[in-house]
C-alpha atoms as a PDB file:
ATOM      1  CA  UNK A   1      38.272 144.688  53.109  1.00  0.00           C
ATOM      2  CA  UNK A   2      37.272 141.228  53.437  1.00  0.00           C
ATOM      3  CA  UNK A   3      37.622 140.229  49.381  1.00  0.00           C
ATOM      4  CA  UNK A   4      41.183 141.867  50.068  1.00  0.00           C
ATOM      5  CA  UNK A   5      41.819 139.858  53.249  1.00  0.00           C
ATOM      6  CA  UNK A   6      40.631 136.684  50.791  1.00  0.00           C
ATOM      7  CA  UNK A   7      42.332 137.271  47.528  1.00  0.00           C
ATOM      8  CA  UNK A   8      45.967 137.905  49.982  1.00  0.00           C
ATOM      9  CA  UNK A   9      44.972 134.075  51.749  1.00  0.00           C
ATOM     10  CA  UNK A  10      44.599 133.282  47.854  1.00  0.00           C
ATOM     11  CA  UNK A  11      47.820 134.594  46.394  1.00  0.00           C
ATOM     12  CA  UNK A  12      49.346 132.738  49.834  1.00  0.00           C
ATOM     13  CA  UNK A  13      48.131 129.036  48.722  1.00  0.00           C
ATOM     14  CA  UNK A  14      49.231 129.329  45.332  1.00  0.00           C
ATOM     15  CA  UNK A  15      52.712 130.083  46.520  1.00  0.00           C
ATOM     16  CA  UNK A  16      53.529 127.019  48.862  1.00  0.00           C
ATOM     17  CA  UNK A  17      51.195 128.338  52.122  1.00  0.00           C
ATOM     18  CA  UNK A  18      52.778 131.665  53.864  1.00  0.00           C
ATOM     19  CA  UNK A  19      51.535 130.336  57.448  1.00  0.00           C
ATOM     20  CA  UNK A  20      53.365 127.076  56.851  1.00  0.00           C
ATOM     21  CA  UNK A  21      56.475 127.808  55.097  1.00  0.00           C
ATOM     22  CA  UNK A  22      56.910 130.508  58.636  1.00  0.00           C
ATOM     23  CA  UNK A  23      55.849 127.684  61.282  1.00  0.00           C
ATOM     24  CA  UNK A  24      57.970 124.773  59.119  1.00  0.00           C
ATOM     25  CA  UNK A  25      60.764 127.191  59.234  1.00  0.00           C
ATOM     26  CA  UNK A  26      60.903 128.199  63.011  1.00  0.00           C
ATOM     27  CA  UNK A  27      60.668 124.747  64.706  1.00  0.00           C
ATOM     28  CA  UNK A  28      62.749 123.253  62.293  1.00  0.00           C
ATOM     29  CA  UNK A  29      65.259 121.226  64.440  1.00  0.00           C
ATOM     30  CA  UNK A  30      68.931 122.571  63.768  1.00  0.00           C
ATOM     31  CA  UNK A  31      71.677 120.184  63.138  1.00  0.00           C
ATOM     32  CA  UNK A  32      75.199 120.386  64.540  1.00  0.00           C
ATOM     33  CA  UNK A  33      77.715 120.851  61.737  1.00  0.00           C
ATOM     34  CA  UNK A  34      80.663 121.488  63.581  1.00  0.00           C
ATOM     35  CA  UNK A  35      83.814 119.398  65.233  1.00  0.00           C
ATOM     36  CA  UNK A  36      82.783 119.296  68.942  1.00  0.00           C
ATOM     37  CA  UNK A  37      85.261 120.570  71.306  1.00  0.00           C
ATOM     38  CA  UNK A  38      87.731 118.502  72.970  1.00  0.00           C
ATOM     39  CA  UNK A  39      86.800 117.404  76.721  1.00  0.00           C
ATOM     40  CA  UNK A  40      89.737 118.025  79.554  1.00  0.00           C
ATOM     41  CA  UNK A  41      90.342 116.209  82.035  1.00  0.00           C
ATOM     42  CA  UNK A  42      88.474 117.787  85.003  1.00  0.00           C
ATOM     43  CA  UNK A  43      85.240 116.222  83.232  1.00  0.00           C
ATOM     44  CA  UNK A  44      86.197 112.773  83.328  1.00  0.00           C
ATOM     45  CA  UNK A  45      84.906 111.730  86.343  1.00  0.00           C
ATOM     46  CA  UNK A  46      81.332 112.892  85.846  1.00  0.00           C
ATOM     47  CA  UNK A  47      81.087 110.810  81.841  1.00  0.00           C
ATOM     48  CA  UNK A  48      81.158 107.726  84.393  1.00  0.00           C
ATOM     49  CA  UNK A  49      77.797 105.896  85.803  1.00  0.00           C
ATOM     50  CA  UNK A  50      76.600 106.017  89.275  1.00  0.00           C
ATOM     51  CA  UNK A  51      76.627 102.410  91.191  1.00  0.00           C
ATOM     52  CA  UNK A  52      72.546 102.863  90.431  1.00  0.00           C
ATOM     53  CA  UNK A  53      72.392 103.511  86.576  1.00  0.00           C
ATOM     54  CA  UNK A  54      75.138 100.312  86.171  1.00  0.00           C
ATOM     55  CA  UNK A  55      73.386  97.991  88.848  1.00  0.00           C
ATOM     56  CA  UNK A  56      70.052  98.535  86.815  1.00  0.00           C
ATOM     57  CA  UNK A  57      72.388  97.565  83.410  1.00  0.00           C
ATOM     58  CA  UNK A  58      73.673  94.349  84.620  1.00  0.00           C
ATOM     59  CA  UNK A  59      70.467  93.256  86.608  1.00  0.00           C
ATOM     60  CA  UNK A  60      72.129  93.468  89.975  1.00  0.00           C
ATOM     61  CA  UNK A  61      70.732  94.639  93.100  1.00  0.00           C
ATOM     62  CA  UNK A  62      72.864  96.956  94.035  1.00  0.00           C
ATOM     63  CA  UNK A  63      76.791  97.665  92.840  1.00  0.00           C
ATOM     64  CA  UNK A  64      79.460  99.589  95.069  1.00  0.00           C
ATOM     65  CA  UNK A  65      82.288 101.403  93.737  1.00  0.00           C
ATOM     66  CA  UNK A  66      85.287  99.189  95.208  1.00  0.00           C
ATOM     67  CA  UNK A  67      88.307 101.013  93.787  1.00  0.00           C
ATOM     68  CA  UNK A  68      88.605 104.497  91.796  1.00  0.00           C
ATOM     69  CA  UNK A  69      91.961 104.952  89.838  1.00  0.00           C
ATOM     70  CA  UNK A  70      93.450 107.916  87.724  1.00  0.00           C
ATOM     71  CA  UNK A  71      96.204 105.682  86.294  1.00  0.00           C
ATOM     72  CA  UNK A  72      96.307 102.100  84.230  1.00  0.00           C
ATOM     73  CA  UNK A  73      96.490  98.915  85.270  1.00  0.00           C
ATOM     74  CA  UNK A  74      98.938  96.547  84.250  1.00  0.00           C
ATOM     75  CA  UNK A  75      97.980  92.879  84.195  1.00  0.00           C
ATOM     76  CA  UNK A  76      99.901  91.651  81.523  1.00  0.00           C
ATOM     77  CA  UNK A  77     102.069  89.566  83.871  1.00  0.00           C
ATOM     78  CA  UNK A  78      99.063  87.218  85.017  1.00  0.00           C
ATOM     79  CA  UNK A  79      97.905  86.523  81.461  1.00  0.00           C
ATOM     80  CA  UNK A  80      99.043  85.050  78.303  1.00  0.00           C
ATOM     81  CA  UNK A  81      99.130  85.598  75.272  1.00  0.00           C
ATOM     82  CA  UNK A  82      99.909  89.135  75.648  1.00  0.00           C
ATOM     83  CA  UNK A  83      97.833  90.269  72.395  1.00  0.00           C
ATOM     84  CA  UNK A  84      94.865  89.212  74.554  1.00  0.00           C
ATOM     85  CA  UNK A  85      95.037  91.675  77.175  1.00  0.00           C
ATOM     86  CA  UNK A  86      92.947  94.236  75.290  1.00  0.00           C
ATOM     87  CA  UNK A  87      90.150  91.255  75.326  1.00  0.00           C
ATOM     88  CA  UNK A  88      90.445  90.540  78.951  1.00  0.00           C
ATOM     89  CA  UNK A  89      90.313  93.722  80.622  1.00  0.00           C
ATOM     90  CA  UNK A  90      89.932  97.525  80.547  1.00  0.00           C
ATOM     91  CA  UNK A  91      92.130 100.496  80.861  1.00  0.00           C
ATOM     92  CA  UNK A  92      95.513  98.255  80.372  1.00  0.00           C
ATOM     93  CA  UNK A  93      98.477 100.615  80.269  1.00  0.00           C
ATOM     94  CA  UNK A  94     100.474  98.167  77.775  1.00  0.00           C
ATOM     95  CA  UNK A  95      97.865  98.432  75.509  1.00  0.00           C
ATOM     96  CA  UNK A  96      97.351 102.195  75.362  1.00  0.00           C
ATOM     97  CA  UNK A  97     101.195 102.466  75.628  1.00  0.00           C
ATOM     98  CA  UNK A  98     102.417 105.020  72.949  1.00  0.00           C
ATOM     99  CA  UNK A  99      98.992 105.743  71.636  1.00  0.00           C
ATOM    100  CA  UNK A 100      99.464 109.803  72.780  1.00  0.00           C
ATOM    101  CA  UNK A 101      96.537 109.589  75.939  1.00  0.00           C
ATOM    102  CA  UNK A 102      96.674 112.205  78.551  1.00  0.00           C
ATOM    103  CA  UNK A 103      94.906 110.742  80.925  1.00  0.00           C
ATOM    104  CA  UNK A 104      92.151 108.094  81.976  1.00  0.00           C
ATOM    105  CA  UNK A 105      89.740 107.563  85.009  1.00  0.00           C
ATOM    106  CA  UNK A 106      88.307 104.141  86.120  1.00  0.00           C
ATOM    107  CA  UNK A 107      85.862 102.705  88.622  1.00  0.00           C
ATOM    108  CA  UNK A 108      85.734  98.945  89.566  1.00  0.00           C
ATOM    109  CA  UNK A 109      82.494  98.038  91.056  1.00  0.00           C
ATOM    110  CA  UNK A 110      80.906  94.832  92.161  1.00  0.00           C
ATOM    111  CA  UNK A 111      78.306  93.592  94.317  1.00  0.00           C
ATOM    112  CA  UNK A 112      79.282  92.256  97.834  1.00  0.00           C
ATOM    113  CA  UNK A 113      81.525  89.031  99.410  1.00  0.00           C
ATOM    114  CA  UNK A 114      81.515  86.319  96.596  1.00  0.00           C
ATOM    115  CA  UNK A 115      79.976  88.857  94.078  1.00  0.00           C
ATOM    116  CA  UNK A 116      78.047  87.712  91.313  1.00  0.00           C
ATOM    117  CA  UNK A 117      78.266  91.060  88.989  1.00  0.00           C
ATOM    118  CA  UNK A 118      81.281  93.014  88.453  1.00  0.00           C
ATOM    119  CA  UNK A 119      82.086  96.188  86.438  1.00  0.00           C
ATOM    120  CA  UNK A 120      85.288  98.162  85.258  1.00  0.00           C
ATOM    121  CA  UNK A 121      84.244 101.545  84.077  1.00  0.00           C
ATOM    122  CA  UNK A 122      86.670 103.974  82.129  1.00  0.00           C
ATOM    123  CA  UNK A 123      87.518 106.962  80.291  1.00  0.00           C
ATOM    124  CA  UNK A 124      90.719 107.838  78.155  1.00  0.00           C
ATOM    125  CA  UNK A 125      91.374 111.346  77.247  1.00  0.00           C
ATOM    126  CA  UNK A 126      93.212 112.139  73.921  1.00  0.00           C
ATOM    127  CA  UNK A 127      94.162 115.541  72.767  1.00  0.00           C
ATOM    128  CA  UNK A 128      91.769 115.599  70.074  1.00  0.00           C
ATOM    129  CA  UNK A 129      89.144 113.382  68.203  1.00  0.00           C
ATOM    130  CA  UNK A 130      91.608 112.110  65.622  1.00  0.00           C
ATOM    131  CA  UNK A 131      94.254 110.396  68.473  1.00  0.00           C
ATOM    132  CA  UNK A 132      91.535 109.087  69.696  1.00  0.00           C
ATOM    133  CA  UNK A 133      90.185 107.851  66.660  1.00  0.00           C
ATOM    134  CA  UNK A 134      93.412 106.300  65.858  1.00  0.00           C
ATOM    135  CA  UNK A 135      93.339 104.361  68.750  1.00  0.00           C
ATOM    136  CA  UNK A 136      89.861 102.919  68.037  1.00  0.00           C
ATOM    137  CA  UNK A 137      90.996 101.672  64.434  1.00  0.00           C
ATOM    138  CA  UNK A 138      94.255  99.940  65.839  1.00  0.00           C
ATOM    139  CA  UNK A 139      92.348  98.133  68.604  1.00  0.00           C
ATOM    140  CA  UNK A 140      89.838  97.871  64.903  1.00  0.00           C
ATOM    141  CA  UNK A 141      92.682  95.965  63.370  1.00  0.00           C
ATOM    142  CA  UNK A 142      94.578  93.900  67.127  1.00  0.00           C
ATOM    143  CA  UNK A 143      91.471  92.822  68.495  1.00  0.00           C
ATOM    144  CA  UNK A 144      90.427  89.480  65.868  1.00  0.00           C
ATOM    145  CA  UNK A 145      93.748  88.695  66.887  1.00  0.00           C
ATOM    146  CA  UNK A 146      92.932  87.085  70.380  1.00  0.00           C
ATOM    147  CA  UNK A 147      90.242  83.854  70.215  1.00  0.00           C
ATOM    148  CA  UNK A 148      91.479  81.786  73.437  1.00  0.00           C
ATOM    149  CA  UNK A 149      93.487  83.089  76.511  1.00  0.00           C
ATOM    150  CA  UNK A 150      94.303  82.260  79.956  1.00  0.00           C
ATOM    151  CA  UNK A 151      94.963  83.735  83.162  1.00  0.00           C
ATOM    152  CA  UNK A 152      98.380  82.017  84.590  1.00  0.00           C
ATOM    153  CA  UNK A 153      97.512  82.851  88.309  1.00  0.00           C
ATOM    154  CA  UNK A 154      93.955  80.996  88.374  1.00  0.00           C
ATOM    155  CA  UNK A 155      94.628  78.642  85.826  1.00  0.00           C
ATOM    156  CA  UNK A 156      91.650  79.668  84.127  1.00  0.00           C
ATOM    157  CA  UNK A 157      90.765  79.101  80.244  1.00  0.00           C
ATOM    158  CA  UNK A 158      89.128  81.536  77.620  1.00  0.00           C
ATOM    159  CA  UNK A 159      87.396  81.617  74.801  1.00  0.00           C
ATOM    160  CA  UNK A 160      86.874  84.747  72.694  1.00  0.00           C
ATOM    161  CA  UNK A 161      83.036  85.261  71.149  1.00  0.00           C
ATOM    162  CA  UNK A 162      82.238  87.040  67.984  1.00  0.00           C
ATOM    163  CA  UNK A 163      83.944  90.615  68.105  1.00  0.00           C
ATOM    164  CA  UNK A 164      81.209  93.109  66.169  1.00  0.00           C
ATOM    165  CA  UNK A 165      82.438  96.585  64.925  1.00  0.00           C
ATOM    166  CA  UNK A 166      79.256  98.905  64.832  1.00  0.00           C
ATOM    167  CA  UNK A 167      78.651 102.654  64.903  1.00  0.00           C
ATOM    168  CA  UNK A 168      82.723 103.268  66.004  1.00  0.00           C
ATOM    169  CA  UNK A 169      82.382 100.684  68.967  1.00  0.00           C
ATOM    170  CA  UNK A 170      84.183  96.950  69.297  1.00  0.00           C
ATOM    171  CA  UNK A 171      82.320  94.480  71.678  1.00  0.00           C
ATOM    172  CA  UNK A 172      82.537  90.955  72.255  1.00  0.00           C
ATOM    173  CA  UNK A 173      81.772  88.490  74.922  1.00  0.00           C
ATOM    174  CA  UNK A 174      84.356  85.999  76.473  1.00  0.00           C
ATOM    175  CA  UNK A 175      83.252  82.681  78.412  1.00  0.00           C
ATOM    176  CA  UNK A 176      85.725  81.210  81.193  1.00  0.00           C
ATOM    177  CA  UNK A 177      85.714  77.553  79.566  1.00  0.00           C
ATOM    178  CA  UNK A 178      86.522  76.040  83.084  1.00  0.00           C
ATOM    179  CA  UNK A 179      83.774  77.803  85.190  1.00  0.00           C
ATOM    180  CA  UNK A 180      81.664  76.278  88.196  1.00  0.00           C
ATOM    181  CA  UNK A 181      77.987  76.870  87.506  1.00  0.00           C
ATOM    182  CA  UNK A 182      75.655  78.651  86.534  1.00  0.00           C
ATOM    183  CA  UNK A 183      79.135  79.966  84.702  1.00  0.00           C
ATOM    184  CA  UNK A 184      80.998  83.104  83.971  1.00  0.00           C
ATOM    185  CA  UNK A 185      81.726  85.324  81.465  1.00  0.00           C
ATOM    186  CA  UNK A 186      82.870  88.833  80.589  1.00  0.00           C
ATOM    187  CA  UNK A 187      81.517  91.361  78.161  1.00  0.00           C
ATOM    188  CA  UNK A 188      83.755  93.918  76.501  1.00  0.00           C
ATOM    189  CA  UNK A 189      82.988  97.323  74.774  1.00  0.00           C
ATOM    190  CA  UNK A 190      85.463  99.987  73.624  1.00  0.00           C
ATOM    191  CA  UNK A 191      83.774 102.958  71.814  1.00  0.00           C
ATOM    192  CA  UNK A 192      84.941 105.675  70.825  1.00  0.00           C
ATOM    193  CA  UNK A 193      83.376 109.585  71.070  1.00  0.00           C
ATOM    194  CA  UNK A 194      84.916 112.735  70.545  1.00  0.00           C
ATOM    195  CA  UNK A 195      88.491 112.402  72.232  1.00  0.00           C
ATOM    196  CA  UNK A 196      87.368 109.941  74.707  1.00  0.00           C
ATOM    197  CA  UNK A 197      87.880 106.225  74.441  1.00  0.00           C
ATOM    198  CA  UNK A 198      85.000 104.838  76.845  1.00  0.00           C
ATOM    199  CA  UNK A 199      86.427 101.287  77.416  1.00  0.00           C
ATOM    200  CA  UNK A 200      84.040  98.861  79.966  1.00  0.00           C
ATOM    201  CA  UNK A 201      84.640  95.472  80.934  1.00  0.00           C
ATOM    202  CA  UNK A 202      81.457  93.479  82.414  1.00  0.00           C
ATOM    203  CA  UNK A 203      81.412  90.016  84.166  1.00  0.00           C
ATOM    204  CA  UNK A 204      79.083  87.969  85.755  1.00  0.00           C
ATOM    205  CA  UNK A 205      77.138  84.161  84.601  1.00  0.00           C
ATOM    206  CA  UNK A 206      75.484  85.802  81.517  1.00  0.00           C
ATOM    207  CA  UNK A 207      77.040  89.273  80.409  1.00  0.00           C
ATOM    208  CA  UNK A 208      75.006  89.663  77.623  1.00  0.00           C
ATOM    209  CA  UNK A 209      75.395  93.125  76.226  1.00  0.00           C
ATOM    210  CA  UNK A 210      75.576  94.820  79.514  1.00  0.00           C
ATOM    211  CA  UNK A 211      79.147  96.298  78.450  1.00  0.00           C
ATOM    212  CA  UNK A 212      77.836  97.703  75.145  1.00  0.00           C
ATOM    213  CA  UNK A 213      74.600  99.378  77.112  1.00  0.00           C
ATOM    214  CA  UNK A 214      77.162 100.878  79.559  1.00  0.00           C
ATOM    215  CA  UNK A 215      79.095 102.220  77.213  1.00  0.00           C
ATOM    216  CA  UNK A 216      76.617 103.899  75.258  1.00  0.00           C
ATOM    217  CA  UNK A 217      75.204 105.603  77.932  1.00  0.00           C
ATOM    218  CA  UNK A 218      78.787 106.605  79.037  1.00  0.00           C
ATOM    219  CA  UNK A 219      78.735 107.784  75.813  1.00  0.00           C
ATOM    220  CA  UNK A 220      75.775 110.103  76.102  1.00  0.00           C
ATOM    221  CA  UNK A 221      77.519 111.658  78.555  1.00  0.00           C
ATOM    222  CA  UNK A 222      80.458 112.621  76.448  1.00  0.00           C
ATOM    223  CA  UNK A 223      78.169 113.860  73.992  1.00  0.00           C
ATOM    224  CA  UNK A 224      76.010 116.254  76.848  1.00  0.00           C
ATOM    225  CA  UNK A 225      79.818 117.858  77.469  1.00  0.00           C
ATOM    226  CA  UNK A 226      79.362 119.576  74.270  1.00  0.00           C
END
């Protein structure tokens, strides 16, 4: 019995190992090969950060949630040119006029009386992945357009950084030109995931990539709807 028992374990090394082809086999990770379903709406407002999670992004003490909308903004009238509004803000219903979204959830959050961190947070639904996609490539294509902008209300000048296109997400950083110190400035991110457009606007005296962290994790959030 025992030359049996060795002469089997022999036969198994010359044919690639029996114990590890098993074991290699079962804890193999598996890979997802297949379209993820479409989010609804009712699962919008969770794909958002807590006050807690962003404060810790930006470097802020603490953040609280000072408005929560389930429809656009329109700022367009305080701001020109109008191909810049995509730059200066979030969740702008002339720019995701006739692009086919369903619907959208936002958060604006900052921290206190003379604040010196502020966030817009939001989520656009699309029907599917590829409306949502198509979205991402025109805003691909409209955002080089804008490099300096002002607000007409506060007077206040603009310049547009280098916009970066990486891993289906657009960010850039604009600088008010005409700031007090230590200066301001406000990151932008719009990624897309799924058929969500996560679109984040971040301000304070150094952005950095704040909006780009917050939208990643935003978009970790999509992808744990799956």
């Amino acid at each position: 019995m025992r030359r049996s028992a060795v002469a089997i374990a022999g036969i198994c090394l010359l044919i690639t190992g029996c114990g590890n082809s098993i074991s290699n086999a079962q804890s193999a990770t598996p890979t997802r090969t297949m379209i993820p379903r479409p989010l609804v709406e009712r699962e919008l407002a969770v794909l958002l950060l807590s006050p807690e999670e962003a404060a810790a992004i930006m470097g802020a003490a603490a953040l609280t949630v000072t408005e929560t909308q389930t429809s656009m903004s329109d700022n367009s009238a305080i701001m020109a040119p109008q191909e810049c509004l995509a730059l200066d803000g979030a969740a702008e219903l002339p720019v995701y006029a006739n692009s086919g979204f369903r619907a959208e959830r936002d958060q604006s959050l900052n921290d206190g009386d003379d604040f010196k961190h502020y966030l817009k947070q939001s989520v656009v639904l699309f029907p599917y992945l590829e409306k949502a996609a198509e979205f991402f490539e025109t805003s691909v294509k409209e955002w080089p357009a804008c490099r300096q902008y002002s607000h007409t209300q506060s007077e206040s000048q603009w310049s547009v950084g280098e916009i970066t296109n990486t891993n289906d997400t657009l960010s850039t950083v604009s600088t008010q030109q005409n700031a007090a110190a230590p200066g301001w400035g406000c990151g932008r991110a719009l990624l897309h995931r799924n058929n969500v457009i996560v679109d984040v606007n971040t301000c304070s005296a150094d952005p950095g990539d704040t909006a780009l962290k917050i939208a990643d994790q935003i978009a970790a959030n999509v992808d744990a709807q799956w």
